[in-house]
PDB file of N, CA and C in Angstrom:
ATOM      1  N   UNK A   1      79.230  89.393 102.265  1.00  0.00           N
ATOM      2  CA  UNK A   1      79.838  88.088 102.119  1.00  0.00           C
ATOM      3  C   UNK A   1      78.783  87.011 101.882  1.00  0.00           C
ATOM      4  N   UNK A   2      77.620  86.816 102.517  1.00  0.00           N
ATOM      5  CA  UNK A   2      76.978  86.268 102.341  1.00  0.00           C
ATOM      6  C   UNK A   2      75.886  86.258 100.868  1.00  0.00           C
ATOM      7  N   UNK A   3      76.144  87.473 100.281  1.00  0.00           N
ATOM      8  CA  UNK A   3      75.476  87.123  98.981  1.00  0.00           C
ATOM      9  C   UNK A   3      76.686  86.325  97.875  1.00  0.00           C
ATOM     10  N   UNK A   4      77.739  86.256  98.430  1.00  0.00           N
ATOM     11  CA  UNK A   4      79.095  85.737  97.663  1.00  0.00           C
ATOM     12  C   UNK A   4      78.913  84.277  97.755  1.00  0.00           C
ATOM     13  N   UNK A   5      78.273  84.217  98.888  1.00  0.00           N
ATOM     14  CA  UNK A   5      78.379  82.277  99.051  1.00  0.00           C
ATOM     15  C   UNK A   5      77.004  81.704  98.462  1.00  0.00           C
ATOM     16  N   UNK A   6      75.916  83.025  98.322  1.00  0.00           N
ATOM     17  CA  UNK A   6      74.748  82.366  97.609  1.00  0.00           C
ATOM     18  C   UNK A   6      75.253  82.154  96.474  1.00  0.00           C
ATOM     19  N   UNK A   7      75.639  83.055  95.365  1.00  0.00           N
ATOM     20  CA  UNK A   7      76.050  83.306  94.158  1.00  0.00           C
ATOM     21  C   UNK A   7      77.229  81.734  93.709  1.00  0.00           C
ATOM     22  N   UNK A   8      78.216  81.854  94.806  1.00  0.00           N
ATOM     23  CA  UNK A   8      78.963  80.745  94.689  1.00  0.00           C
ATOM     24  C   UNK A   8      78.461  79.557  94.731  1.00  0.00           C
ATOM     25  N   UNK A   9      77.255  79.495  95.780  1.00  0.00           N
ATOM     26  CA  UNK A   9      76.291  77.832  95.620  1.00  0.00           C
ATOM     27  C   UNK A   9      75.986  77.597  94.241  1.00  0.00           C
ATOM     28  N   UNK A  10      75.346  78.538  93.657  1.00  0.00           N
ATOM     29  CA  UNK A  10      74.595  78.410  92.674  1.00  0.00           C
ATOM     30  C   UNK A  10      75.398  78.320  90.965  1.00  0.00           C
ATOM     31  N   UNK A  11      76.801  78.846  91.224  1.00  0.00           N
ATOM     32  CA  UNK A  11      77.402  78.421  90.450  1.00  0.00           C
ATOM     33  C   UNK A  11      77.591  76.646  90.428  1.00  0.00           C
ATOM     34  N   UNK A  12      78.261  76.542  91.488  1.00  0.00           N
ATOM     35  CA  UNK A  12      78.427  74.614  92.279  1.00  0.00           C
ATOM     36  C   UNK A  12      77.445  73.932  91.540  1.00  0.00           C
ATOM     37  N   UNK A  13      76.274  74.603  92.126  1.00  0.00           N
ATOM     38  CA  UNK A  13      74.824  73.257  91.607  1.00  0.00           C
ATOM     39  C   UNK A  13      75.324  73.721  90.230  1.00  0.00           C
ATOM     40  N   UNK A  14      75.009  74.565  89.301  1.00  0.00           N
ATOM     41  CA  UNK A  14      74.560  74.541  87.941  1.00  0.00           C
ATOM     42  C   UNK A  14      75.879  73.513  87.217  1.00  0.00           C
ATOM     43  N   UNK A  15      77.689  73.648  87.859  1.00  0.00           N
ATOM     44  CA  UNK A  15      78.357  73.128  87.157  1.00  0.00           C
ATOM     45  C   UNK A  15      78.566  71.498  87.345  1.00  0.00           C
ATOM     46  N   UNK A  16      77.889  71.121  88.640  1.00  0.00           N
ATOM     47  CA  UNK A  16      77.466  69.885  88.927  1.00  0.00           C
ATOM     48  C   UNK A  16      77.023  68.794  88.285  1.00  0.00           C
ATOM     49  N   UNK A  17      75.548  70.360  88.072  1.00  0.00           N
ATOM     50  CA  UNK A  17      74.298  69.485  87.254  1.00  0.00           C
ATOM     51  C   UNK A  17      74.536  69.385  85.797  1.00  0.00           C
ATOM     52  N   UNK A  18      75.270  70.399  85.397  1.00  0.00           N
ATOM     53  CA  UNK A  18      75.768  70.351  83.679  1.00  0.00           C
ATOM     54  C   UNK A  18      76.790  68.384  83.480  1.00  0.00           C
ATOM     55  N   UNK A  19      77.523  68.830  84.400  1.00  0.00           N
ATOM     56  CA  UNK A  19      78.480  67.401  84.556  1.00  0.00           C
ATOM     57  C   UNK A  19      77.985  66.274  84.397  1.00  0.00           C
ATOM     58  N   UNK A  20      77.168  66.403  85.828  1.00  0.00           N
ATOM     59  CA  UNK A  20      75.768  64.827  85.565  1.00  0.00           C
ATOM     60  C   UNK A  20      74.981  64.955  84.575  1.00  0.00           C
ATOM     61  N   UNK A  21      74.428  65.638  83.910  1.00  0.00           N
ATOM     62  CA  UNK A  21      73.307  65.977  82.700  1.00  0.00           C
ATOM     63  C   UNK A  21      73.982  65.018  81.716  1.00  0.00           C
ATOM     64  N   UNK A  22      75.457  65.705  81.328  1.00  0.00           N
ATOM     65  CA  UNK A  22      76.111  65.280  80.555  1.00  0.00           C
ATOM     66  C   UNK A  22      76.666  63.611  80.329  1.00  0.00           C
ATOM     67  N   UNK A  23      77.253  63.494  81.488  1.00  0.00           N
ATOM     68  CA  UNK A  23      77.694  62.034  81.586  1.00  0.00           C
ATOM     69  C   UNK A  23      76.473  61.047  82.177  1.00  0.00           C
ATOM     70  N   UNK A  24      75.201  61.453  82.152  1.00  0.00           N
ATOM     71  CA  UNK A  24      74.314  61.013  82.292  1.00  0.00           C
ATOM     72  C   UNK A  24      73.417  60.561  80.793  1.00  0.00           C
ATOM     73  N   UNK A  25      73.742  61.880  80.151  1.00  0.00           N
ATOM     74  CA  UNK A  25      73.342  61.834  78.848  1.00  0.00           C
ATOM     75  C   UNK A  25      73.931  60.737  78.307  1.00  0.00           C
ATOM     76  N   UNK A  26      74.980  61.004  77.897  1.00  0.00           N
ATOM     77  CA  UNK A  26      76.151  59.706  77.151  1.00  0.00           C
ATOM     78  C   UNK A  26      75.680  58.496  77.531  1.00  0.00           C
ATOM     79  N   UNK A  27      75.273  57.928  78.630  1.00  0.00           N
ATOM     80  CA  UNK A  27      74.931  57.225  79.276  1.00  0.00           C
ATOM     81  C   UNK A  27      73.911  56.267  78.885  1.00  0.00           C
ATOM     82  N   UNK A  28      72.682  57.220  78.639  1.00  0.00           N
ATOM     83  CA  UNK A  28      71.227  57.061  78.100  1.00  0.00           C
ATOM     84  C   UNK A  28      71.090  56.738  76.684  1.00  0.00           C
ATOM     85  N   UNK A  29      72.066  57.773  76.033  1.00  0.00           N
ATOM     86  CA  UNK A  29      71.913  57.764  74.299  1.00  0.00           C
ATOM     87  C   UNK A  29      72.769  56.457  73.994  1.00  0.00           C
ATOM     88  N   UNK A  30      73.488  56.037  74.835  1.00  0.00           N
ATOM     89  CA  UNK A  30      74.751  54.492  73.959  1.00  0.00           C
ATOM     90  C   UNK A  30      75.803  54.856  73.606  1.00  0.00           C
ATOM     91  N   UNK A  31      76.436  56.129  73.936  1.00  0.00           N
ATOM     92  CA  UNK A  31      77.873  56.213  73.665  1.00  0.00           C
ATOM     93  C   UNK A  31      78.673  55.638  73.544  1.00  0.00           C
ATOM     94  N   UNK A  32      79.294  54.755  72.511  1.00  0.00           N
ATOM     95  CA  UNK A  32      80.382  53.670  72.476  1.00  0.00           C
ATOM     96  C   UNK A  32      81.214  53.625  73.743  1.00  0.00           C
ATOM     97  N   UNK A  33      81.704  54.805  73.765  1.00  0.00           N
ATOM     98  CA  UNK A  33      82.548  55.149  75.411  1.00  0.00           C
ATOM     99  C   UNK A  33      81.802  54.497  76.517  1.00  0.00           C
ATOM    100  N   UNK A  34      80.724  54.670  76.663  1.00  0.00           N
ATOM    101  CA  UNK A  34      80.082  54.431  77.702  1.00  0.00           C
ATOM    102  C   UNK A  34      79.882  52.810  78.025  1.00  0.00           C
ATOM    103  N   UNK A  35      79.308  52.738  76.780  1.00  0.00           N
ATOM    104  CA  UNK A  35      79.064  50.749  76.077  1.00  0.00           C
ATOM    105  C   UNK A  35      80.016  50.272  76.496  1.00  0.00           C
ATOM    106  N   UNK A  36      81.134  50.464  76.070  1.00  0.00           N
ATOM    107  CA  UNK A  36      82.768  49.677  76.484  1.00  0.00           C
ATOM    108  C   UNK A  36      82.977  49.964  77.976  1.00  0.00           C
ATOM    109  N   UNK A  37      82.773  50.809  78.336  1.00  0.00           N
ATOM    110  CA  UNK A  37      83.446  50.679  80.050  1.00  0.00           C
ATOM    111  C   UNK A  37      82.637  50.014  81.046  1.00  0.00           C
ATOM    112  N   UNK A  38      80.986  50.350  80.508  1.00  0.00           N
ATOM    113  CA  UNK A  38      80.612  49.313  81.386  1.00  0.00           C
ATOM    114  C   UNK A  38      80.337  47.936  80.920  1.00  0.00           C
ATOM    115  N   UNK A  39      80.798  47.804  79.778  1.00  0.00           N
ATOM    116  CA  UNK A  39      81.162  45.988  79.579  1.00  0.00           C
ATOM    117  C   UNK A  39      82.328  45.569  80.010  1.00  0.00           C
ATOM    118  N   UNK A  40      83.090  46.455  80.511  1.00  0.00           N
ATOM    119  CA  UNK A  40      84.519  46.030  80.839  1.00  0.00           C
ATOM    120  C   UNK A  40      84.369  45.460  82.686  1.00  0.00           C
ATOM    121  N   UNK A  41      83.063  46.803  82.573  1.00  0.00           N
ATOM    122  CA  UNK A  41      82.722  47.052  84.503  1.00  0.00           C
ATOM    123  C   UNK A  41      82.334  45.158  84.447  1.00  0.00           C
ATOM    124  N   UNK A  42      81.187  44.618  83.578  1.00  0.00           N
ATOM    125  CA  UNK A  42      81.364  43.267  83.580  1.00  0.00           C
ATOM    126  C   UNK A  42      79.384  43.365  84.590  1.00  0.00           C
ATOM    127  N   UNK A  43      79.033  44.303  84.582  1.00  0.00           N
ATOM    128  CA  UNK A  43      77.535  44.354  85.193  1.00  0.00           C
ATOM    129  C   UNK A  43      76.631  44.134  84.669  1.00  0.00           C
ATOM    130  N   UNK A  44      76.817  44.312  82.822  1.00  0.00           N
ATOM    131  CA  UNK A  44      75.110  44.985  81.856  1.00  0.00           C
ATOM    132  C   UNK A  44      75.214  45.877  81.710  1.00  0.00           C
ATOM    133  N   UNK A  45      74.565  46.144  80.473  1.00  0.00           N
ATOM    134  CA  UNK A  45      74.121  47.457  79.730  1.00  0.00           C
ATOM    135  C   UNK A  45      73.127  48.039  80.411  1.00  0.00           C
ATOM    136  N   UNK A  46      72.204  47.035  81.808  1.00  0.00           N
ATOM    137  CA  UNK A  46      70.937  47.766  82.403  1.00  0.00           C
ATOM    138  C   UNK A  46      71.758  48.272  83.405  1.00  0.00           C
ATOM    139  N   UNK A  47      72.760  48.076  83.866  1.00  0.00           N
ATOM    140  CA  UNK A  47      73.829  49.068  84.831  1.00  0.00           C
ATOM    141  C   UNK A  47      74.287  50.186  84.392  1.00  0.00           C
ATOM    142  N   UNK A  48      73.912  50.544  82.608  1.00  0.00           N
ATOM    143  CA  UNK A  48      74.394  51.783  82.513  1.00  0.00           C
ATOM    144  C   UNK A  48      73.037  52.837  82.464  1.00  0.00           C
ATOM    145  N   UNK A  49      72.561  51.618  82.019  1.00  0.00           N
ATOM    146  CA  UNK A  49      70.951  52.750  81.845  1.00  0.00           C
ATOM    147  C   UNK A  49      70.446  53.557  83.060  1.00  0.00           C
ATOM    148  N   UNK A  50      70.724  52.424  84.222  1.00  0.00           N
ATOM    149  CA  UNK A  50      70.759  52.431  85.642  1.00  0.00           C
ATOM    150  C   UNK A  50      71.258  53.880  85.919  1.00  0.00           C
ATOM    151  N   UNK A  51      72.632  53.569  85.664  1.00  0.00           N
ATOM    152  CA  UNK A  51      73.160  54.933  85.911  1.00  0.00           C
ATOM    153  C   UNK A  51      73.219  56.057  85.494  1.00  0.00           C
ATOM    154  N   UNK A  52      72.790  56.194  84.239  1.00  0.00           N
ATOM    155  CA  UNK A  52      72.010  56.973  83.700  1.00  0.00           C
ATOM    156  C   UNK A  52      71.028  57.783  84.422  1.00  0.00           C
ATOM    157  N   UNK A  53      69.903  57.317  84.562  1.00  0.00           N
ATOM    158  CA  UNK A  53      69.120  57.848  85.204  1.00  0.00           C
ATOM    159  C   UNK A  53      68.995  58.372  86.126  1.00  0.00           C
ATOM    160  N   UNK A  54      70.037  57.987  87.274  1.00  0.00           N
ATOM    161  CA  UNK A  54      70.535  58.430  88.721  1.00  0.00           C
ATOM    162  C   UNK A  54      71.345  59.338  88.556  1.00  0.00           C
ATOM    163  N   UNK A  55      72.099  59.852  87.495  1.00  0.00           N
ATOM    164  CA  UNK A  55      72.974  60.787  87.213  1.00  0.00           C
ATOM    165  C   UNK A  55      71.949  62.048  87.233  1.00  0.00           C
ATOM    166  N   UNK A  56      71.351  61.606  85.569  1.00  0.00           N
ATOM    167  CA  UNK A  56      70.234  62.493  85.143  1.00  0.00           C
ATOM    168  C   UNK A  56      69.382  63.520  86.304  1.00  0.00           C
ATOM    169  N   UNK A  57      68.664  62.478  86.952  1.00  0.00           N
ATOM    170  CA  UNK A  57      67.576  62.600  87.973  1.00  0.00           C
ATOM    171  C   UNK A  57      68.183  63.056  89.190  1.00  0.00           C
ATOM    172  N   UNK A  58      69.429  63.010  89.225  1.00  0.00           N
ATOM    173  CA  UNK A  58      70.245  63.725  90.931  1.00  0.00           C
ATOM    174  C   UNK A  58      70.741  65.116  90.142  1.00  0.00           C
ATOM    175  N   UNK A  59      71.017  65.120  88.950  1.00  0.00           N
ATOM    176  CA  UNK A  59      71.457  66.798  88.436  1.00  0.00           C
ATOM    177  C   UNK A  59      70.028  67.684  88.698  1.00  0.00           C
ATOM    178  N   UNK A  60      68.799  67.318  88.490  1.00  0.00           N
ATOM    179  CA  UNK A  60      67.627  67.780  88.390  1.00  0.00           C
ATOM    180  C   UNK A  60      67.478  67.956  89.925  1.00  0.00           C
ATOM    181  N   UNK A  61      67.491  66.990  90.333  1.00  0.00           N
ATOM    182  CA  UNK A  61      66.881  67.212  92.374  1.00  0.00           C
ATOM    183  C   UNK A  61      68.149  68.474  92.525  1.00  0.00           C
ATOM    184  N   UNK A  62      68.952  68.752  92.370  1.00  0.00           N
ATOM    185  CA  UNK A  62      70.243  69.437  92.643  1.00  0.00           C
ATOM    186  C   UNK A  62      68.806  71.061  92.432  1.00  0.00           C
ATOM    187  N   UNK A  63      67.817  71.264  92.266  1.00  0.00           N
ATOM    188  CA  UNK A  63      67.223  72.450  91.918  1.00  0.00           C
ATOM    189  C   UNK A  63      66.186  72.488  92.213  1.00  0.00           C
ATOM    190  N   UNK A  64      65.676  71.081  92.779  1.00  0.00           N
ATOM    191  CA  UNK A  64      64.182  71.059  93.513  1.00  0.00           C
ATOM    192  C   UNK A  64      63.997  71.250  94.583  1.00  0.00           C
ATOM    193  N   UNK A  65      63.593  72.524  95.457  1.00  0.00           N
ATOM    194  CA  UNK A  65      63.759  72.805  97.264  1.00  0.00           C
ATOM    195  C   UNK A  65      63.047  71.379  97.640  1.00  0.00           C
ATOM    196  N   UNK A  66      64.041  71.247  98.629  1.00  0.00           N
ATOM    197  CA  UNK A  66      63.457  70.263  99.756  1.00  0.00           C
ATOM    198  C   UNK A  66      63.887  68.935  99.718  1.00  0.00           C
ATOM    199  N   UNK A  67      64.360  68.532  98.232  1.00  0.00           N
ATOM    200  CA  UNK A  67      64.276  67.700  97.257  1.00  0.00           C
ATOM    201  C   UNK A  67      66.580  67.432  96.770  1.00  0.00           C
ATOM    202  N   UNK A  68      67.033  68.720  97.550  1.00  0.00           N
ATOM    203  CA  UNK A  68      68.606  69.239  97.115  1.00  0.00           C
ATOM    204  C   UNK A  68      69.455  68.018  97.754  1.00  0.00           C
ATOM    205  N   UNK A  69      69.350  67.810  99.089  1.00  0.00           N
ATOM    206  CA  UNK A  69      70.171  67.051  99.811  1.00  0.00           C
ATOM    207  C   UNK A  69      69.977  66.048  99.487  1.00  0.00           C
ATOM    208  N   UNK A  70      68.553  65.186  98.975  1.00  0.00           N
ATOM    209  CA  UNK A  70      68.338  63.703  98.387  1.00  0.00           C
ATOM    210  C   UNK A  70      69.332  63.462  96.887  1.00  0.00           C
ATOM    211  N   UNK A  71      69.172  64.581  96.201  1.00  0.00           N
ATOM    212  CA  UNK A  71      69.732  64.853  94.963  1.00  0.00           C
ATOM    213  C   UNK A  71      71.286  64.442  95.105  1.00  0.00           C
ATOM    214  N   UNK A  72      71.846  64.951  95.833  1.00  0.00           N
ATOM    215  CA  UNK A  72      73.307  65.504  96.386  1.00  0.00           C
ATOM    216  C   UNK A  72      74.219  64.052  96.627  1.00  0.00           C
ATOM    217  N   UNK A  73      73.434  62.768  97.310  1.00  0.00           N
ATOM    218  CA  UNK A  73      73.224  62.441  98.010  1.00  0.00           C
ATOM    219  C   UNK A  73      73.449  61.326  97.252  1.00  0.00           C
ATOM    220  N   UNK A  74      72.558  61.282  96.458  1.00  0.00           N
ATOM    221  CA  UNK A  74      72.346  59.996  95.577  1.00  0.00           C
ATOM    222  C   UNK A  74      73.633  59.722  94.638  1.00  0.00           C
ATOM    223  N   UNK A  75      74.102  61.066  93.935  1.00  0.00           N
ATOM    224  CA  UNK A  75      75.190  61.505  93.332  1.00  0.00           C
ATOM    225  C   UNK A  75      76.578  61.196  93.796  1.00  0.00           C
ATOM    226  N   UNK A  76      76.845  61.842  95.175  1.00  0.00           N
ATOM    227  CA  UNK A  76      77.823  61.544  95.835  1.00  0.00           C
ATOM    228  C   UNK A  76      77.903  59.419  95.772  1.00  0.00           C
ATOM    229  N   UNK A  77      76.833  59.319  96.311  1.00  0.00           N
ATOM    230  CA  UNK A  77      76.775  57.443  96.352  1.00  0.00           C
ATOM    231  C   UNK A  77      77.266  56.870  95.230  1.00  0.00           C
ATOM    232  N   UNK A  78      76.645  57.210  93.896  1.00  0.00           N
ATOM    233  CA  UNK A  78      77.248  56.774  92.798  1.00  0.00           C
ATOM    234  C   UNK A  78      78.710  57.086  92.330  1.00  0.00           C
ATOM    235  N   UNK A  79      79.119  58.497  92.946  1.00  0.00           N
ATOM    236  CA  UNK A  79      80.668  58.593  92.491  1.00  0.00           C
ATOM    237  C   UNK A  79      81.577  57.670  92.950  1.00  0.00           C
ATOM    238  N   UNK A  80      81.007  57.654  94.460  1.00  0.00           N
ATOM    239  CA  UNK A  80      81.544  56.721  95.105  1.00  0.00           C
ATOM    240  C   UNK A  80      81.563  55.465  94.955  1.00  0.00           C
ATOM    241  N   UNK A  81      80.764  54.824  94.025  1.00  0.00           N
ATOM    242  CA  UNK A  81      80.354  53.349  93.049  1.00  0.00           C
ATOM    243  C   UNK A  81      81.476  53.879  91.956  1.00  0.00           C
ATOM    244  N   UNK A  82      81.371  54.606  91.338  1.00  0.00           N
ATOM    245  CA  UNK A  82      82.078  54.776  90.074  1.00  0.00           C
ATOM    246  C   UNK A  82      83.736  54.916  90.086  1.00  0.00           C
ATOM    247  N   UNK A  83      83.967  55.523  91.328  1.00  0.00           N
ATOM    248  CA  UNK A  83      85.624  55.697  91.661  1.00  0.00           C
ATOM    249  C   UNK A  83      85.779  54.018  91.924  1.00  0.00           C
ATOM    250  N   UNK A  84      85.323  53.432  92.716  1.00  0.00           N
ATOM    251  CA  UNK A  84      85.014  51.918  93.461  1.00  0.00           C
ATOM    252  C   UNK A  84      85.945  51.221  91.933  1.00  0.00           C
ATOM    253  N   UNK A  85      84.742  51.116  90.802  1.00  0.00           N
ATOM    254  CA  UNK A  85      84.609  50.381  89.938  1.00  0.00           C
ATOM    255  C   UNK A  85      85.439  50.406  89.335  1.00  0.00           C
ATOM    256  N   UNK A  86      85.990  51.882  88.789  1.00  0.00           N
ATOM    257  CA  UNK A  86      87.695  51.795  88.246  1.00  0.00           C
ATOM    258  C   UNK A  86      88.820  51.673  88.786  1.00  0.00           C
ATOM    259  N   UNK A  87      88.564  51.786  90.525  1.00  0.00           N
ATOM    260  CA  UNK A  87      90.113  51.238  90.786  1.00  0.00           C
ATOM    261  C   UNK A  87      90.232  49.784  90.780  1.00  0.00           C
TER     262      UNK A  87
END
């Protein structure tokens, strides 16, 4: 059982970090999508870059020992900014 829950972690992080990579990416490159929602958010374009990077950089800690729970952490904070912002 216990090699089931390693195997299962490691699925978690990788589909995590694909998620944040991604909507981190969009983020970074200027995705019209991205441009419009956070002009709508009403913060700056340096609020997306912002977030960008914290996306980016918490998918990556998601694989650095020692380094996982800061990663995790930072991520969770921002979803929790990001759910915030659209309701």
């Amino acid at each position: 059982m216990e090699i089931v829950q390693k195997y299962a972690l490691w699925v978690l992080k990788i589909l995590a970090a694909l998620a944040f990579l991604g909507a981190g990416s969009m983020k970074l490159i200027g995705n019209p999508d991205m441009v419009a929602v956070f002009e709508a958010v009403g913060l700056g374009q340096w609020f997306r870059y912002l977030t960008g990077v914290i996306e980016v950089g918490g998918a990556i800690l998601l694989f650095v020992p020692g380094l996982q729970l800061f990663g995790a952490s930072i991520l969770a904070i921002t979803m929790v900014g990001a759910v915030s912002a659209h309701l």
